[in-house]
C-alpha atoms as a PDB file:
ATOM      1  CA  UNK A   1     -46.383 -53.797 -95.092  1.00  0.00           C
ATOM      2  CA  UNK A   2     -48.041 -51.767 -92.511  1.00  0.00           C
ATOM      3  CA  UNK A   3     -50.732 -52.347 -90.448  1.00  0.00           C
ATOM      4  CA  UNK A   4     -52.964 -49.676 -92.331  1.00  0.00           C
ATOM      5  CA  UNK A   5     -52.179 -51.999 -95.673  1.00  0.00           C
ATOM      6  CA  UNK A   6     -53.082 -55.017 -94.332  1.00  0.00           C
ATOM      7  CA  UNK A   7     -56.476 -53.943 -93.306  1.00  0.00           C
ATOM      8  CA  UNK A   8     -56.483 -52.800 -89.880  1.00  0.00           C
ATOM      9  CA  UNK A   9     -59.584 -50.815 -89.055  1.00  0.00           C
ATOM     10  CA  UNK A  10     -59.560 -47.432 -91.165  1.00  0.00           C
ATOM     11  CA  UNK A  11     -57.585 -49.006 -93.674  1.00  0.00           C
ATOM     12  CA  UNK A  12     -58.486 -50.238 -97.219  1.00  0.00           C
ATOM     13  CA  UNK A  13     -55.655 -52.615 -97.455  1.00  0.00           C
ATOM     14  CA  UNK A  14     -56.406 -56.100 -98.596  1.00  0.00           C
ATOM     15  CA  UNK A  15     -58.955 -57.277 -96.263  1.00  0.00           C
ATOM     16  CA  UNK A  16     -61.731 -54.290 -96.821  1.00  0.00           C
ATOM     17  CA  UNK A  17     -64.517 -56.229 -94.994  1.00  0.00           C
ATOM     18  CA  UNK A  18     -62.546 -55.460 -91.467  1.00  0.00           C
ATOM     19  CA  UNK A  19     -63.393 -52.234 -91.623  1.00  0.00           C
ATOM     20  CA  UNK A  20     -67.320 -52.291 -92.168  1.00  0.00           C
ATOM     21  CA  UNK A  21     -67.171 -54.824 -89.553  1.00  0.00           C
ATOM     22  CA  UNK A  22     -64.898 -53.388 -86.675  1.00  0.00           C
ATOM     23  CA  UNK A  23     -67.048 -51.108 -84.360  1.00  0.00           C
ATOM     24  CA  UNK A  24     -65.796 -50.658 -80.997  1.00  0.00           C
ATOM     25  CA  UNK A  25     -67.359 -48.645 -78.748  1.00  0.00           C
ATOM     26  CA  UNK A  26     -71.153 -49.947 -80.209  1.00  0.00           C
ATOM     27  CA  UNK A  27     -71.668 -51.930 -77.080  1.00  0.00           C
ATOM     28  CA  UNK A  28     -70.618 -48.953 -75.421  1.00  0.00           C
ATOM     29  CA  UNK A  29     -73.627 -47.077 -76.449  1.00  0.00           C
ATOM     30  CA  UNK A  30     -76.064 -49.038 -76.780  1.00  0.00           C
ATOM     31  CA  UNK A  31     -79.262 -48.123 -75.298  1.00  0.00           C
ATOM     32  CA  UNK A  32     -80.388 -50.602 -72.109  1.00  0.00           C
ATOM     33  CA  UNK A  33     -84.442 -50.807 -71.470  1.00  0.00           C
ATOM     34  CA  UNK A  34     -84.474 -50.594 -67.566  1.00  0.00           C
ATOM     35  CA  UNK A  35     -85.561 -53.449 -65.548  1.00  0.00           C
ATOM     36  CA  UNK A  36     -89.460 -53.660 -64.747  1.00  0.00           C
ATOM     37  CA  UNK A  37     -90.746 -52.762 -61.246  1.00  0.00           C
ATOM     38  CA  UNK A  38     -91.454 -55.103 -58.485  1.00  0.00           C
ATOM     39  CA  UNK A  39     -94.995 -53.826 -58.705  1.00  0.00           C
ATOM     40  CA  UNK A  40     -95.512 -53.867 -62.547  1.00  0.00           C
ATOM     41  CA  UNK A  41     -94.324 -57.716 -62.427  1.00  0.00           C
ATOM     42  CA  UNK A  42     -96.141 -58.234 -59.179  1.00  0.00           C
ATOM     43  CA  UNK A  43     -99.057 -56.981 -61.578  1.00  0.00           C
ATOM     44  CA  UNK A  44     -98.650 -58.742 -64.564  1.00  0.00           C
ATOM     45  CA  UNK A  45     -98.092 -61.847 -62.243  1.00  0.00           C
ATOM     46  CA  UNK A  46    -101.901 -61.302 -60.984  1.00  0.00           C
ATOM     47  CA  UNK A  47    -103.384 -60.671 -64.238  1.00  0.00           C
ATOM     48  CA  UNK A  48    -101.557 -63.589 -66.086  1.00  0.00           C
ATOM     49  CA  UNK A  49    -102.537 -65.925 -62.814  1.00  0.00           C
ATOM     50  CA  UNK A  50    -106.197 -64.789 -63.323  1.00  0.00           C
ATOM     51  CA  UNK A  51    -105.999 -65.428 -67.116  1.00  0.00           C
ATOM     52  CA  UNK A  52    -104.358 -68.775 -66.259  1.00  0.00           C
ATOM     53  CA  UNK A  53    -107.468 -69.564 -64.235  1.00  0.00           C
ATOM     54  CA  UNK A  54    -109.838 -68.681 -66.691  1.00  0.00           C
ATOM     55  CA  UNK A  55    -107.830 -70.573 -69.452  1.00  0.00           C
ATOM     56  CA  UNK A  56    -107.700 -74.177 -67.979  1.00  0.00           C
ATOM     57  CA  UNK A  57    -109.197 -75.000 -64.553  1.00  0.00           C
ATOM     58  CA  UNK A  58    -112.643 -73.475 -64.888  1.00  0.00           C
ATOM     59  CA  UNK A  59    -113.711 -73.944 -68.307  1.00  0.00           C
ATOM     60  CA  UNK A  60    -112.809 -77.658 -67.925  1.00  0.00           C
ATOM     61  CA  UNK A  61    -114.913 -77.427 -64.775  1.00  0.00           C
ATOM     62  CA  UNK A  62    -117.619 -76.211 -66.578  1.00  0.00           C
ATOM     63  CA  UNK A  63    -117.284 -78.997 -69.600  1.00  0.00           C
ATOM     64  CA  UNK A  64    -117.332 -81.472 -67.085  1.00  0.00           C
ATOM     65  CA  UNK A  65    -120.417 -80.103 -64.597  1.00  0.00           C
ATOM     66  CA  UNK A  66    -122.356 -80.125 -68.172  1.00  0.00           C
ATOM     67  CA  UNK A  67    -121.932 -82.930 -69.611  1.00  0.00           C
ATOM     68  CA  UNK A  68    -122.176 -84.797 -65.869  1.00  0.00           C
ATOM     69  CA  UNK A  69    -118.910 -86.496 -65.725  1.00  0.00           C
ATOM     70  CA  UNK A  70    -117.718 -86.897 -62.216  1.00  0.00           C
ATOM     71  CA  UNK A  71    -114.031 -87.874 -62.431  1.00  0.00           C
ATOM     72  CA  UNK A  72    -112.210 -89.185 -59.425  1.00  0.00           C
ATOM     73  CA  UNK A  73    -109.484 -86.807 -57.694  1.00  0.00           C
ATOM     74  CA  UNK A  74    -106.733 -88.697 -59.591  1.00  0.00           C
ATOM     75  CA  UNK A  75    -108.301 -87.751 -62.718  1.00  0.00           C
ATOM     76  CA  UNK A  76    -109.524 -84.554 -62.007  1.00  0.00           C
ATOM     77  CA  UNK A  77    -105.211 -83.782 -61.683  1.00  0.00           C
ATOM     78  CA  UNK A  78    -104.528 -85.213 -64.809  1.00  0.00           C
ATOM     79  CA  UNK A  79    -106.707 -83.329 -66.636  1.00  0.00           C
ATOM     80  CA  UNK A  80    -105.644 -80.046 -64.775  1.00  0.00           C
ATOM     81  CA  UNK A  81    -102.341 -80.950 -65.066  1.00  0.00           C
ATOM     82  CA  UNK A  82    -102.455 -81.900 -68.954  1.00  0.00           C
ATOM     83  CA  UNK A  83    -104.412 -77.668 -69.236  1.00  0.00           C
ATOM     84  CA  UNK A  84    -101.358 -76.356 -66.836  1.00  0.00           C
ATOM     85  CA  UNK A  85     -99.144 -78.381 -69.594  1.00  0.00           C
ATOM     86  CA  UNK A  86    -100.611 -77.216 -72.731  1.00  0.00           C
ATOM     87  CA  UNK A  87    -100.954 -73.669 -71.027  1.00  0.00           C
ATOM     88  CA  UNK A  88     -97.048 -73.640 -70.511  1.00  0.00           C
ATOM     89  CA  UNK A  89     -96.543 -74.543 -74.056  1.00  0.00           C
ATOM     90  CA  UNK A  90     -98.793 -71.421 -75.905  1.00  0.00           C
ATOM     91  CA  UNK A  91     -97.530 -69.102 -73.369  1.00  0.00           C
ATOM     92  CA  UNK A  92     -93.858 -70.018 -73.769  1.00  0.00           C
ATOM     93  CA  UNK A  93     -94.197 -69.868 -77.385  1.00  0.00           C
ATOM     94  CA  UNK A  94     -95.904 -66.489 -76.769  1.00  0.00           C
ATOM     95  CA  UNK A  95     -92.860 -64.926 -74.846  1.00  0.00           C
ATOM     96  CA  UNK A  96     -90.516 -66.530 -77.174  1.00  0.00           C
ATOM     97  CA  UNK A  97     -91.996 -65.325 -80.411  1.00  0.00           C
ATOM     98  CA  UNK A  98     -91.459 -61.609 -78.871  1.00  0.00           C
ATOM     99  CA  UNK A  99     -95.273 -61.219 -78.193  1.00  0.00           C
ATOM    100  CA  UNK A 100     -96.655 -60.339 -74.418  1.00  0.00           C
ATOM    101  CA  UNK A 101     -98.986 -61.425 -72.440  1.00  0.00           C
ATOM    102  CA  UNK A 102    -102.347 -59.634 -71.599  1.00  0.00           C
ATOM    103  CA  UNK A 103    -100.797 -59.068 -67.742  1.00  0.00           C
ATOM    104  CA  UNK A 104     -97.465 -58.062 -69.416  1.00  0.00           C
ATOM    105  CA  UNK A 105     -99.183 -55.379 -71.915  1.00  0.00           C
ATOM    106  CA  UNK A 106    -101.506 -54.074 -69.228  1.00  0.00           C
ATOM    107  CA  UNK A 107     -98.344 -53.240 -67.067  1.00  0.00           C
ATOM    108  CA  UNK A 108     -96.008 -52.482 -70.002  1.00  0.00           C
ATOM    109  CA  UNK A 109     -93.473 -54.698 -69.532  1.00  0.00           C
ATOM    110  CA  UNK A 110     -91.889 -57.940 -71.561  1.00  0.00           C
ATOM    111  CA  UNK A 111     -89.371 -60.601 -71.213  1.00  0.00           C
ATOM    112  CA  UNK A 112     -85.870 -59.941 -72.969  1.00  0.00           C
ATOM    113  CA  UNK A 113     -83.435 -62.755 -73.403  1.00  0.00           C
ATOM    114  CA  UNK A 114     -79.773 -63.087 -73.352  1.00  0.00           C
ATOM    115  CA  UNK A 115     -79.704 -59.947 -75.200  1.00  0.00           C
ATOM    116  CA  UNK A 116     -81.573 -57.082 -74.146  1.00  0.00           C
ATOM    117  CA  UNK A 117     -83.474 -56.530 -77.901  1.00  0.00           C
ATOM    118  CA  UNK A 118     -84.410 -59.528 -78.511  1.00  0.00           C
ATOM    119  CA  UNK A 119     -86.831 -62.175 -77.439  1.00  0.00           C
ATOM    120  CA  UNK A 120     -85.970 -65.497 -75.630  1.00  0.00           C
ATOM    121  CA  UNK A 121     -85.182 -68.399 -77.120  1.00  0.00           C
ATOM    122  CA  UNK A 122     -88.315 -71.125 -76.843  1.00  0.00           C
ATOM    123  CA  UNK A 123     -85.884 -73.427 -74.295  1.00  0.00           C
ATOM    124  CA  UNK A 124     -85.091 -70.201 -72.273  1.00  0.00           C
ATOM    125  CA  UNK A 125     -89.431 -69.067 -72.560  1.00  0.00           C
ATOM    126  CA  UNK A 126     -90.394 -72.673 -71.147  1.00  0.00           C
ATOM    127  CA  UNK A 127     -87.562 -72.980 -68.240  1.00  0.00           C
ATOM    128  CA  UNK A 128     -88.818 -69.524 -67.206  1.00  0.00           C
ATOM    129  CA  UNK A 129     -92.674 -70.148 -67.076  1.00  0.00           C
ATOM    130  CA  UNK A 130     -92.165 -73.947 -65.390  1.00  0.00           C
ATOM    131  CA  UNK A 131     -89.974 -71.920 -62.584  1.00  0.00           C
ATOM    132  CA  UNK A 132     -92.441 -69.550 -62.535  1.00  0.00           C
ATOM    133  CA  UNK A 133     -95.059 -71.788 -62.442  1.00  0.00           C
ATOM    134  CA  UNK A 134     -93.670 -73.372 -59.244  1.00  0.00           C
ATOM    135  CA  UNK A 135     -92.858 -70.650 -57.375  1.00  0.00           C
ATOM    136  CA  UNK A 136     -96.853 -69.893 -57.745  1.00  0.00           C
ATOM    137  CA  UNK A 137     -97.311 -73.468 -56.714  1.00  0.00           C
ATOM    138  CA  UNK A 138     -95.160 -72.966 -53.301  1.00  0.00           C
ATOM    139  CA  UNK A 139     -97.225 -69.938 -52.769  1.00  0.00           C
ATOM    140  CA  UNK A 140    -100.694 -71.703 -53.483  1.00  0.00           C
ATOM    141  CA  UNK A 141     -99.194 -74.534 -51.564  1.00  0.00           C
ATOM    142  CA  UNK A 142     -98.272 -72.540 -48.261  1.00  0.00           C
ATOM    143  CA  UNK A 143    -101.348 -70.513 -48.092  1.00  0.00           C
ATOM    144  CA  UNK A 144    -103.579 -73.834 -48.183  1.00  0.00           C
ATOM    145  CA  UNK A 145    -101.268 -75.150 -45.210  1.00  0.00           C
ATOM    146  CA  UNK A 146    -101.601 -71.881 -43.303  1.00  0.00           C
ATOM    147  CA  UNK A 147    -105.441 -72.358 -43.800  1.00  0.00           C
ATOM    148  CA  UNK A 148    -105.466 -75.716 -42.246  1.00  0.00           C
ATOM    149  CA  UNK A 149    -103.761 -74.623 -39.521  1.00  0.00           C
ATOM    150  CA  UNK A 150     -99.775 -75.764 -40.609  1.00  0.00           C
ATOM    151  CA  UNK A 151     -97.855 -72.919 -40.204  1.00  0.00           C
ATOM    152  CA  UNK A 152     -94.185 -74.777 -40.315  1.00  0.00           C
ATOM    153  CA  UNK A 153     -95.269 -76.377 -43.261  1.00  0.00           C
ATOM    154  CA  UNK A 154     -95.963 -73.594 -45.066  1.00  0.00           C
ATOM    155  CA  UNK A 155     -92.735 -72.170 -44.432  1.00  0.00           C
ATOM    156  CA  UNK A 156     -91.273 -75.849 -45.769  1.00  0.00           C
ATOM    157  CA  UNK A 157     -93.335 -75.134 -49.078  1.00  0.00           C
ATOM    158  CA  UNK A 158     -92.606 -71.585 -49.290  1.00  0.00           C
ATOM    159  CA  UNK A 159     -89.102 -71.309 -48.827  1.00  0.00           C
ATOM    160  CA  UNK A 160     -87.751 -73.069 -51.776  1.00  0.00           C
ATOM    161  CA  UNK A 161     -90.112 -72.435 -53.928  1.00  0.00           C
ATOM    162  CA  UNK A 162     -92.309 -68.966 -54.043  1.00  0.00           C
ATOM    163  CA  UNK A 163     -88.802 -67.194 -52.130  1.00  0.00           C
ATOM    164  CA  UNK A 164     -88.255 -66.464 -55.796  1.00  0.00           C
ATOM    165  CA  UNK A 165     -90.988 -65.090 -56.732  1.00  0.00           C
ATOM    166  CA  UNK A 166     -89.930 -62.506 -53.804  1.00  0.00           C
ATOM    167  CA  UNK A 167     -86.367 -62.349 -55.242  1.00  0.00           C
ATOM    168  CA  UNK A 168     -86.318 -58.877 -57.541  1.00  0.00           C
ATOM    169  CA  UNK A 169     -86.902 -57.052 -53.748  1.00  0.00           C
ATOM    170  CA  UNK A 170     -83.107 -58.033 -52.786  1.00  0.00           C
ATOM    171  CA  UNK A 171     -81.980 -58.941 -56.471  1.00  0.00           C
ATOM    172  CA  UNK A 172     -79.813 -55.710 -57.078  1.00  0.00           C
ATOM    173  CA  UNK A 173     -80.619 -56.700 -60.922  1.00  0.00           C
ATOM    174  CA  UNK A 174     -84.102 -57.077 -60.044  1.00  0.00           C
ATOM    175  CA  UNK A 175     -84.296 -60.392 -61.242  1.00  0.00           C
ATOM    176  CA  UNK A 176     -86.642 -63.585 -60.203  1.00  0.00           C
ATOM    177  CA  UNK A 177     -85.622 -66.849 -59.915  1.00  0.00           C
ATOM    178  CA  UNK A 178     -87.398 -67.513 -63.099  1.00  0.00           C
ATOM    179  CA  UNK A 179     -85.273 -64.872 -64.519  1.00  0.00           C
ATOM    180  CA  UNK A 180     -82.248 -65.962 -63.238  1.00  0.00           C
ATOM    181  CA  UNK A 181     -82.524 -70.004 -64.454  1.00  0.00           C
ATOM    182  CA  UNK A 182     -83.541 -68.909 -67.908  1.00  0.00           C
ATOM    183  CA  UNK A 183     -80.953 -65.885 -68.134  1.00  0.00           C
ATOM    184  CA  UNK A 184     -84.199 -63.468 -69.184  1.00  0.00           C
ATOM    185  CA  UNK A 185     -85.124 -60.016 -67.766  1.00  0.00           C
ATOM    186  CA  UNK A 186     -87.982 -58.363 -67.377  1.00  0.00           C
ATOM    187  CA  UNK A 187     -88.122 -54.656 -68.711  1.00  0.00           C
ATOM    188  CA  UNK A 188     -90.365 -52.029 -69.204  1.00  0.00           C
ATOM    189  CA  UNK A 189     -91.865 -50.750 -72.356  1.00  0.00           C
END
């Protein structure tokens, strides 16, 4: 028997289902979005960190001024913490589901997973906004040390952790941190 009768791709031997299956050069030619801009994620960054403070610190700022509940520092950071939580959750599930966020859709970019047309997985979604979420941190963290006068201690805070939200300027991928821990990609639509 040959290997045209025995089903070898362009045959009709006795395996048929090789041949619908066997496509070689379809990797080849597939189409590949190209990576978002430093400046549209820079963008969607600042428009996501503004919805982000709208969503949890200040309306639960304005709950508690109205109803006149003073809390004491340690629980004013569990409550924040339990919004910045909860916030992580809907917007992972957000990404993962193949939906954007309002910073992504204003700049016209979204997150792609392992595979370029396709969402993330949830796992993949929440690894990427908790790195995320800390490289905003380091930054938030570094300029409140600048402002008290700490400069070496802002460079402590920065350098492991908002250094990746600078990484796409040398990435030659142009790929965060975030991006890079979660194996996602920004691109643009």
């Amino acid at each position: 028997m040959t290997g045209h009768e025995m089903g070898s791709p362009g045959g009709n031997g006795r395996y048929p289902h090789l041949r619908s299956r066997w496509r070689p050069f379809r990797a080849a030619y597939r189409e590949v979005p190209l990576s978002a801009s430093y400046v549209q994620r820079a963008g969607g960054s600042l428009l996501d960190g503004v919805v982000f403070l709208g969503a949890v610190p200040l309306p639960l700022e304005a709950v508690l001024f109205f109803l006149q509940i003073d809390l004491s520092a340690r629980h004013s950071r569990i409550v924040f913490w339990s919004g910045a939580a909860l916030f992580t959750i809907v917007y992972s599930w957000i990404i993962s589901q193949g939906r954007r966020s309002i910073g992504q859709l204003a700049v016209g970019i979204a997150v792609a997973g392992r595979v370029d047309s396709e969402p993330p997985s949830f796992p993949q979604a929440v690894v990427r906004t908790v790195v995320k979420l800390l490289g905003f941190a380091g930054w938030a963290y570094a300029f409140a040390a600048l402002m008290w006068g700490a400069p070496d201690a802002a460079v402590l805070i920065l350098t492991p952790f908002g250094l990746g939200l600078l990484w796409p300027v040398w990435d030659d991928r142009g790929r965060a941190w975030h991006d890079i821990v979660s194996s996602t990609r920004a691109i643009s639509v």
